[in-house]
C-alpha atoms as a PDB file:
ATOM      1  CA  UNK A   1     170.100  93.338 142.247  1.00  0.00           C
ATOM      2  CA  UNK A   2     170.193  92.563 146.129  1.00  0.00           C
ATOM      3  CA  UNK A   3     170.346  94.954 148.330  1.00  0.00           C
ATOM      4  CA  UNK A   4     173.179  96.185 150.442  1.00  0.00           C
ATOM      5  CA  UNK A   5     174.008  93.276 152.869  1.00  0.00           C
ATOM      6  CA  UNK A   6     174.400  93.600 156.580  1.00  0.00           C
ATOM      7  CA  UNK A   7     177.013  94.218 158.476  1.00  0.00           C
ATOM      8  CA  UNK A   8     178.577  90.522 159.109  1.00  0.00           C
ATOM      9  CA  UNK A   9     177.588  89.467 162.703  1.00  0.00           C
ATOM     10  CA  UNK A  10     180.017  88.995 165.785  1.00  0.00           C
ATOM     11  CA  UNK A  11     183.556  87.855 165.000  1.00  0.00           C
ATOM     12  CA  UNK A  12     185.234  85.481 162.379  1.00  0.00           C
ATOM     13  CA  UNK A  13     182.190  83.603 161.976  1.00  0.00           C
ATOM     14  CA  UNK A  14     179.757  85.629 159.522  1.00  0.00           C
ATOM     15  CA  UNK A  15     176.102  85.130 158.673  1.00  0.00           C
ATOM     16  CA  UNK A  16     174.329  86.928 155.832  1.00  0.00           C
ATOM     17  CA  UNK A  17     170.236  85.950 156.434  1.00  0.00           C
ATOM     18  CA  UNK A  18     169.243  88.114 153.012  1.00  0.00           C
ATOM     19  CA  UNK A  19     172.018  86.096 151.086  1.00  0.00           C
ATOM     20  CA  UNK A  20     171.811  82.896 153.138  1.00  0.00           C
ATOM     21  CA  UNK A  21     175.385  82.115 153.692  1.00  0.00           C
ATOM     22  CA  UNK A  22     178.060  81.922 156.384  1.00  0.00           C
ATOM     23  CA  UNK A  23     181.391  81.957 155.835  1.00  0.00           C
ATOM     24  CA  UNK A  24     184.263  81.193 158.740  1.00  0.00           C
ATOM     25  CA  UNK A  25     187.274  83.110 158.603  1.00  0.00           C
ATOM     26  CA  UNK A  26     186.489  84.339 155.312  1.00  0.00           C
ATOM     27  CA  UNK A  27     186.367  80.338 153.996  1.00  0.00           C
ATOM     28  CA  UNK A  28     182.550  79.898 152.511  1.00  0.00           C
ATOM     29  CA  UNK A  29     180.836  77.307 154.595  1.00  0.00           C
ATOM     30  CA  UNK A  30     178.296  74.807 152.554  1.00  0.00           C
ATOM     31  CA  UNK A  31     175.176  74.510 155.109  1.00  0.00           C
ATOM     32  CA  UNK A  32     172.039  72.594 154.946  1.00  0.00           C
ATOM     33  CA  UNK A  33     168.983  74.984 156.220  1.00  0.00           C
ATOM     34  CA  UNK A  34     168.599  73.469 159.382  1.00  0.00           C
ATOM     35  CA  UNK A  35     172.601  74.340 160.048  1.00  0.00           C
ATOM     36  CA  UNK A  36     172.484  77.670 158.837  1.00  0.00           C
ATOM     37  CA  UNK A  37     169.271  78.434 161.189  1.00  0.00           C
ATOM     38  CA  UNK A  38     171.372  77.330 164.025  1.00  0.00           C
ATOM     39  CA  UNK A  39     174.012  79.083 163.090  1.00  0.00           C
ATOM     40  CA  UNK A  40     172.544  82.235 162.739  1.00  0.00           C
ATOM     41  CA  UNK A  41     170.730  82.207 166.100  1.00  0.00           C
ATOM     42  CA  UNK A  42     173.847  81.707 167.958  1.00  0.00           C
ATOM     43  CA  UNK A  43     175.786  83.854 166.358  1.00  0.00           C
ATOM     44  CA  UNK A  44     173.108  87.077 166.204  1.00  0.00           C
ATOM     45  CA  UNK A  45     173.689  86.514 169.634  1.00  0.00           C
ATOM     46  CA  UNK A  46     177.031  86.145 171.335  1.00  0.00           C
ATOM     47  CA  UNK A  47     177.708  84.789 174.292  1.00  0.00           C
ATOM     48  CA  UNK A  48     173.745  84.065 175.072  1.00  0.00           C
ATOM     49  CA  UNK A  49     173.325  81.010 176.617  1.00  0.00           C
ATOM     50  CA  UNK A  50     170.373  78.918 174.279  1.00  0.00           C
ATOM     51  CA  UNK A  51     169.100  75.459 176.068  1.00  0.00           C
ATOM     52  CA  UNK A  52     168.056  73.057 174.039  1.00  0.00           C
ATOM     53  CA  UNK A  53     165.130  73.510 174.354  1.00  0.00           C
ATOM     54  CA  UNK A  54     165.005  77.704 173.015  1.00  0.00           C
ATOM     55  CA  UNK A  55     167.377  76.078 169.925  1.00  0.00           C
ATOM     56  CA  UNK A  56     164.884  73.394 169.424  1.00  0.00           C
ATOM     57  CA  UNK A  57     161.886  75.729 169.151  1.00  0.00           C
ATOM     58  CA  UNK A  58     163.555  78.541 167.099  1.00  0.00           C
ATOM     59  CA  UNK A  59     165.529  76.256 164.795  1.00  0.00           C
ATOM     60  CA  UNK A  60     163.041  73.056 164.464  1.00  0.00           C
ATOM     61  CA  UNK A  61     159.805  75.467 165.499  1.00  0.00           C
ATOM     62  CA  UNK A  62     158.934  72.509 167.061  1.00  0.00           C
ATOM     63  CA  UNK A  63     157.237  72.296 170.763  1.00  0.00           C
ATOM     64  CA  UNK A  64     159.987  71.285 173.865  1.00  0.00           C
ATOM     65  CA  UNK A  65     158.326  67.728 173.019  1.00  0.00           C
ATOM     66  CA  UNK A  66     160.939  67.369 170.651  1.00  0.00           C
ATOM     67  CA  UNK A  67     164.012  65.249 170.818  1.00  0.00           C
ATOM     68  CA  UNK A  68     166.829  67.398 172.555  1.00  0.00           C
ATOM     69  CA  UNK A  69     169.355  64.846 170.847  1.00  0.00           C
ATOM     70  CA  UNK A  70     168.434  66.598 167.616  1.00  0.00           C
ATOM     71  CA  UNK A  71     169.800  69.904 168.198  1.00  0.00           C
ATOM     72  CA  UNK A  72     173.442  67.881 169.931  1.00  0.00           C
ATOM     73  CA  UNK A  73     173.087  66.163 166.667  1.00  0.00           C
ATOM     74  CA  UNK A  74     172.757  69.328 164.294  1.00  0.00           C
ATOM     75  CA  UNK A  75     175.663  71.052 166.440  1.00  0.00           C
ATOM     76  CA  UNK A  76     178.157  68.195 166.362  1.00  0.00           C
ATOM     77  CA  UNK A  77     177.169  68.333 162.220  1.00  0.00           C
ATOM     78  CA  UNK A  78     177.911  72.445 162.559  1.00  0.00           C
ATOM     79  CA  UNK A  79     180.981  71.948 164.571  1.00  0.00           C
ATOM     80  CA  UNK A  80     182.418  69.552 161.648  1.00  0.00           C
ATOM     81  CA  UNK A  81     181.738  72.119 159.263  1.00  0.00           C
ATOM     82  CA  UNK A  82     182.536  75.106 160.851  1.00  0.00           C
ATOM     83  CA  UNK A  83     186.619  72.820 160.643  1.00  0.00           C
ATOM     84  CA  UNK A  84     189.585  73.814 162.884  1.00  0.00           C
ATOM     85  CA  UNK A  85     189.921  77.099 164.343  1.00  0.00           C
ATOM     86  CA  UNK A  86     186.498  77.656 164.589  1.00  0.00           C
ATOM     87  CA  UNK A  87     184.027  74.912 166.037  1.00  0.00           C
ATOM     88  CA  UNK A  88     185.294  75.608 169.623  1.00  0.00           C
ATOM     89  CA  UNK A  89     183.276  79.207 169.215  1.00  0.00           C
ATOM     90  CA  UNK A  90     180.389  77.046 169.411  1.00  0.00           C
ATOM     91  CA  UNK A  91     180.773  75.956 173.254  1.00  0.00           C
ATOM     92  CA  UNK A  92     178.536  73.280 175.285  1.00  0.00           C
ATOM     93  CA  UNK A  93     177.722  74.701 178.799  1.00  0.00           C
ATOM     94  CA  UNK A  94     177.081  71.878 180.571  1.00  0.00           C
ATOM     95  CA  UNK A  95     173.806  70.914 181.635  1.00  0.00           C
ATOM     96  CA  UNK A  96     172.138  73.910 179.657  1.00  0.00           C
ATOM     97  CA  UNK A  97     172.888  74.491 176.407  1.00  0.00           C
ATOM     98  CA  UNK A  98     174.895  76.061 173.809  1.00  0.00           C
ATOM     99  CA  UNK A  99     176.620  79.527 173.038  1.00  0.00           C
ATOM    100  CA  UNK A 100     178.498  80.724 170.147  1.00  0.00           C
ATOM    101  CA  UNK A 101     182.018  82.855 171.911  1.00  0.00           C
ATOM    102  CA  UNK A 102     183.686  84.685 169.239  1.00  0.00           C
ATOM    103  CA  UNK A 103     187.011  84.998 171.374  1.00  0.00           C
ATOM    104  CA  UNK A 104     187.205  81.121 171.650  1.00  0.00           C
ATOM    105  CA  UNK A 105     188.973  81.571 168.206  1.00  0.00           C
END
């Protein structure tokens, strides 16, 4: 048996790291790994602003060498997913990154 799960993390969008899932407004969401890692850092954190580079080395683990377009890639992918209602929470700020803002719902 698992144990108790967390308490779901910052607004409608919840992320369950011991069970691996997310749901969005209570609607399961079907995530591949790299997704849910993203996911999950932005939203254990809301309203932090994470450059590409920060995603790109928590997500990926991979050095700033990396290809930035990756992570634009992986959160036009997680915007898709997350459907209407919710992929505005994740929101580009210009020129520096990404945050997840729960009241953009």
């Amino acid at each position: 048996m698992l144990p108790e799960a967390p308490a779901p993390l910052a607004g409608p969008v919840h992320v369950d790291q011991l069970r691996h899932t997310a749901s969005a407004g209570g609607r399961p969401l079907t995530l591949t790994r790299l997704e849910f890692d993203l996911l999950a850092q932005l939203v254990a954190e809301p309203l932090r602003v994470f450059t590409r580079v920060q995603l790109l080395e928590g997500v990926w683990g991979m050095a700033a060498v990396g290809d930035l377009r990756t992570v634009d890639v992986h959160v036009t992918r997680l915007r898709r997913k997350l459907g209407p209602g919710f992929r505005q929470m994740i929101a580009t700020v210009r020129g520096v990154g990404y945050k997840y803002d729960p009241s953009m719902a």
